[in-house]
C-alpha atoms as a PDB file:
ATOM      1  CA  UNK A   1     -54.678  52.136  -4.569  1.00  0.00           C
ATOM      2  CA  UNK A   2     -57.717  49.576  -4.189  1.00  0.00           C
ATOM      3  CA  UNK A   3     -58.145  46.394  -6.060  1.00  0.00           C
ATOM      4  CA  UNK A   4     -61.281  45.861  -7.983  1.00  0.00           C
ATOM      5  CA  UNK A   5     -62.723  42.768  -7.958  1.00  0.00           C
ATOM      6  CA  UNK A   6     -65.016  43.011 -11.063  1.00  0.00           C
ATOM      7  CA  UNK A   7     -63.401  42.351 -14.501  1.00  0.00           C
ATOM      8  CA  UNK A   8     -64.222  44.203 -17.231  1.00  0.00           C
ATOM      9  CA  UNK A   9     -65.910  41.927 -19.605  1.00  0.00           C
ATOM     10  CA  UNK A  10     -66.973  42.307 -23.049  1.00  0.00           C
ATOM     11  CA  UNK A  11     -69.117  39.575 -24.849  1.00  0.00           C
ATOM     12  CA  UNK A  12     -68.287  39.021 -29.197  1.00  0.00           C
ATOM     13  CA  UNK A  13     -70.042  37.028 -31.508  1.00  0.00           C
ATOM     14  CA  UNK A  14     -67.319  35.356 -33.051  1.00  0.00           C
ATOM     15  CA  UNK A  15     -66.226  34.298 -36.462  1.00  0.00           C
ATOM     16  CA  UNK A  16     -64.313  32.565 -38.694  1.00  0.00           C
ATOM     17  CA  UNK A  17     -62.463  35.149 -39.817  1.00  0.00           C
ATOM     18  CA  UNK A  18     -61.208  35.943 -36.091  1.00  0.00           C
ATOM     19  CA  UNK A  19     -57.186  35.192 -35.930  1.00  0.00           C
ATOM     20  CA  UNK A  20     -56.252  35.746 -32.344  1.00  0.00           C
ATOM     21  CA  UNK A  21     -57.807  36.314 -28.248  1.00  0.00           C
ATOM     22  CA  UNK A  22     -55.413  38.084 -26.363  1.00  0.00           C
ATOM     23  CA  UNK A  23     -56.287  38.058 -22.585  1.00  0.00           C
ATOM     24  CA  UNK A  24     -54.334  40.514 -20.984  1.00  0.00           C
ATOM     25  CA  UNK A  25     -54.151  42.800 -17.645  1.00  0.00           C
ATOM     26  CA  UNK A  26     -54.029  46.095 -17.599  1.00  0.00           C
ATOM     27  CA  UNK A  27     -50.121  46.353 -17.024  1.00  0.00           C
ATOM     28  CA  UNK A  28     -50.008  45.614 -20.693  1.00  0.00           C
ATOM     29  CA  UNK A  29     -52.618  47.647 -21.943  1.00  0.00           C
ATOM     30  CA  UNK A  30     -51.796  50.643 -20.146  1.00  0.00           C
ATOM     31  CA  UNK A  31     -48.727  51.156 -22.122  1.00  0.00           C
ATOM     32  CA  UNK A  32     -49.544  49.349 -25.293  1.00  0.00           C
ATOM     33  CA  UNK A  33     -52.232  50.439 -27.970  1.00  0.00           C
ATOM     34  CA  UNK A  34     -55.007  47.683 -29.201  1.00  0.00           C
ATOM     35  CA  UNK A  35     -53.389  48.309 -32.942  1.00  0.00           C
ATOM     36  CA  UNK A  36     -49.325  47.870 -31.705  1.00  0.00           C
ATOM     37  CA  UNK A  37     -50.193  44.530 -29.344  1.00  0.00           C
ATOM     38  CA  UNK A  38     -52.410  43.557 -32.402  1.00  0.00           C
ATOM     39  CA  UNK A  39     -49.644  43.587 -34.403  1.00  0.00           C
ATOM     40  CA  UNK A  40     -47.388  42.288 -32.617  1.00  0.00           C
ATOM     41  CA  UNK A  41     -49.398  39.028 -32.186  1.00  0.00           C
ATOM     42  CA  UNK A  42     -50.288  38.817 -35.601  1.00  0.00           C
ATOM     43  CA  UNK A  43     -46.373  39.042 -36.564  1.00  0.00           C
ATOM     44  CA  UNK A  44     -45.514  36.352 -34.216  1.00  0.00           C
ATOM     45  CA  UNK A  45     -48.608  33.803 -35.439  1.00  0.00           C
ATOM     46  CA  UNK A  46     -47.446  34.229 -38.555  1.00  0.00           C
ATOM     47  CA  UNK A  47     -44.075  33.607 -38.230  1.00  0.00           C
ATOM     48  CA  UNK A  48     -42.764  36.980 -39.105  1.00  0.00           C
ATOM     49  CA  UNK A  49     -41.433  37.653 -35.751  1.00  0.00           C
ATOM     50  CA  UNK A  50     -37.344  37.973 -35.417  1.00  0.00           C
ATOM     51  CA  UNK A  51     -35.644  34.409 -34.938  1.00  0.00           C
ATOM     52  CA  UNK A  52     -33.808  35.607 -31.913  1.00  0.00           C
ATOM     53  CA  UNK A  53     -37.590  36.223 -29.730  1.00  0.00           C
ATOM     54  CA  UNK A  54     -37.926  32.062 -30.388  1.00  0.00           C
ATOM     55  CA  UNK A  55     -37.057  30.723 -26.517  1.00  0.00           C
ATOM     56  CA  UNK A  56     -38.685  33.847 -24.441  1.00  0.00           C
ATOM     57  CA  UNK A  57     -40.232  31.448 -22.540  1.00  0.00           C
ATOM     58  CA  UNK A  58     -37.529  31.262 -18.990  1.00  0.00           C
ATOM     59  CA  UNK A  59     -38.380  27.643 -18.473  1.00  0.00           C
ATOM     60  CA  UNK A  60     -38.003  26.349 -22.253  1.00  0.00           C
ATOM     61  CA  UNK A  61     -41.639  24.406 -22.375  1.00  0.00           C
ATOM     62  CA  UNK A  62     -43.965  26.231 -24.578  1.00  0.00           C
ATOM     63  CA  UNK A  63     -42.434  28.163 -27.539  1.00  0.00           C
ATOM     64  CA  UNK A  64     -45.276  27.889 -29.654  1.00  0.00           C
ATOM     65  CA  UNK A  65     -45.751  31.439 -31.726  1.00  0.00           C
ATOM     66  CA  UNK A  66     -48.825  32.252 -29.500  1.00  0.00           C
ATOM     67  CA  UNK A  67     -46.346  31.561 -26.258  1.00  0.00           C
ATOM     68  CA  UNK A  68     -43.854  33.665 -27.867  1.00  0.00           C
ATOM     69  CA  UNK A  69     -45.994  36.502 -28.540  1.00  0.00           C
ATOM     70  CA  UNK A  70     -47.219  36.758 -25.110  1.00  0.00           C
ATOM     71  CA  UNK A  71     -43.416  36.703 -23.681  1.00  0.00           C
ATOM     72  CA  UNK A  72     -42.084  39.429 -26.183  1.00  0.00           C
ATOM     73  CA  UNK A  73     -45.741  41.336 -25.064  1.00  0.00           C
ATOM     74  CA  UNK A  74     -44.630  41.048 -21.504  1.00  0.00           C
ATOM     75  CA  UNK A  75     -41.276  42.224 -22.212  1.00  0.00           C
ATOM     76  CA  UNK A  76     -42.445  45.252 -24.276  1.00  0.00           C
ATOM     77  CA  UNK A  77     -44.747  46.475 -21.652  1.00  0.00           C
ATOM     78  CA  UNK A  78     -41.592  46.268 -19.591  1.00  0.00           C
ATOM     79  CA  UNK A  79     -39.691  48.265 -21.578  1.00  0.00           C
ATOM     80  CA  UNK A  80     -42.465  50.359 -22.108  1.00  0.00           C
ATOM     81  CA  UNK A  81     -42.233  51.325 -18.396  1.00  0.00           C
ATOM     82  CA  UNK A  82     -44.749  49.667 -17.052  1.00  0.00           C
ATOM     83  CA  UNK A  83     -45.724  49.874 -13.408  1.00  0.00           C
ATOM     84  CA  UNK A  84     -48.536  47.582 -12.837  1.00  0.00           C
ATOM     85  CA  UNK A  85     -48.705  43.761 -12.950  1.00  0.00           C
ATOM     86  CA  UNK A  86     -48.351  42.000 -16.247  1.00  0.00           C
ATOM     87  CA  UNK A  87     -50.098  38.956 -17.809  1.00  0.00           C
ATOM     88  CA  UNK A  88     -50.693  37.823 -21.184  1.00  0.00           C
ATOM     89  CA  UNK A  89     -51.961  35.061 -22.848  1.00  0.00           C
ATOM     90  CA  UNK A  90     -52.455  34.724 -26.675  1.00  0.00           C
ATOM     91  CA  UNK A  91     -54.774  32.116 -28.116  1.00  0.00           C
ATOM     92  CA  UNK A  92     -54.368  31.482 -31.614  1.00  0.00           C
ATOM     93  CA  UNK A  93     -57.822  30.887 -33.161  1.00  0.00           C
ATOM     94  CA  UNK A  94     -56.043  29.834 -36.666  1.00  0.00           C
ATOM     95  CA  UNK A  95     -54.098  27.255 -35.666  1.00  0.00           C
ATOM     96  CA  UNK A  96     -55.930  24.472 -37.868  1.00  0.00           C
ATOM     97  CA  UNK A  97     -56.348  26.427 -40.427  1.00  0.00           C
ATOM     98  CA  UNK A  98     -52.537  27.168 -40.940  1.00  0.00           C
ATOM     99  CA  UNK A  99     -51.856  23.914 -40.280  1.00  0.00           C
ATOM    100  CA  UNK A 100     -53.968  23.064 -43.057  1.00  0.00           C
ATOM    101  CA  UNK A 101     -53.104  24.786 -45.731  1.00  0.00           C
ATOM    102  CA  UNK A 102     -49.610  24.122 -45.707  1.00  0.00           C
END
């Protein structure tokens, strides 16, 4: 197996309307569906994720919901089998606006 060195890169106007970016290799995409990760982050930002998937993150800094959803991605790829490297990151693009209209 060979290592490419160009990314795949996609360019989106983007809108107000947009909730999440998830950056991700393709260890978790290769055994995850768009829709399933999708939801997965949206269930997390919301705070409709299972109490018990609050402190994924090994070293205890950053259990924000968008850290959290990117830990219990990384895990499900695991489980999921998969065989390549994994990285996720999450960026919530709603933060402010939750925040505001609590």
């Amino acid at each position: 197996p060979y290592v490419i060195a160009k990314p795949e890169v996609t360019i989106n106007a983007r809108s107000n309307e947009d909730e999440f970016l998830i950056l991700a290799s393709d260890g978790l995409w290769d055994v995850l569906s768009n829709e399933v990760v999708c939801e997965v982050a949206r269930r997390c930002l919301s705070g409709r994720s299972h109490r018990s998937y609050s402190g994924l993150q090994a070293d205890g800094r950053d259990d924000t919901p968008a850290a959290i959803a990117a830990a219990l991605l990384t895990k499900l790829a695991i489980a999921r089998g998969s065989q390549d490297n994994i990285t996720v990151v999450v960026v919530d693009l709603q933060t402010r606006l939750r925040h505001q209209s609590r």
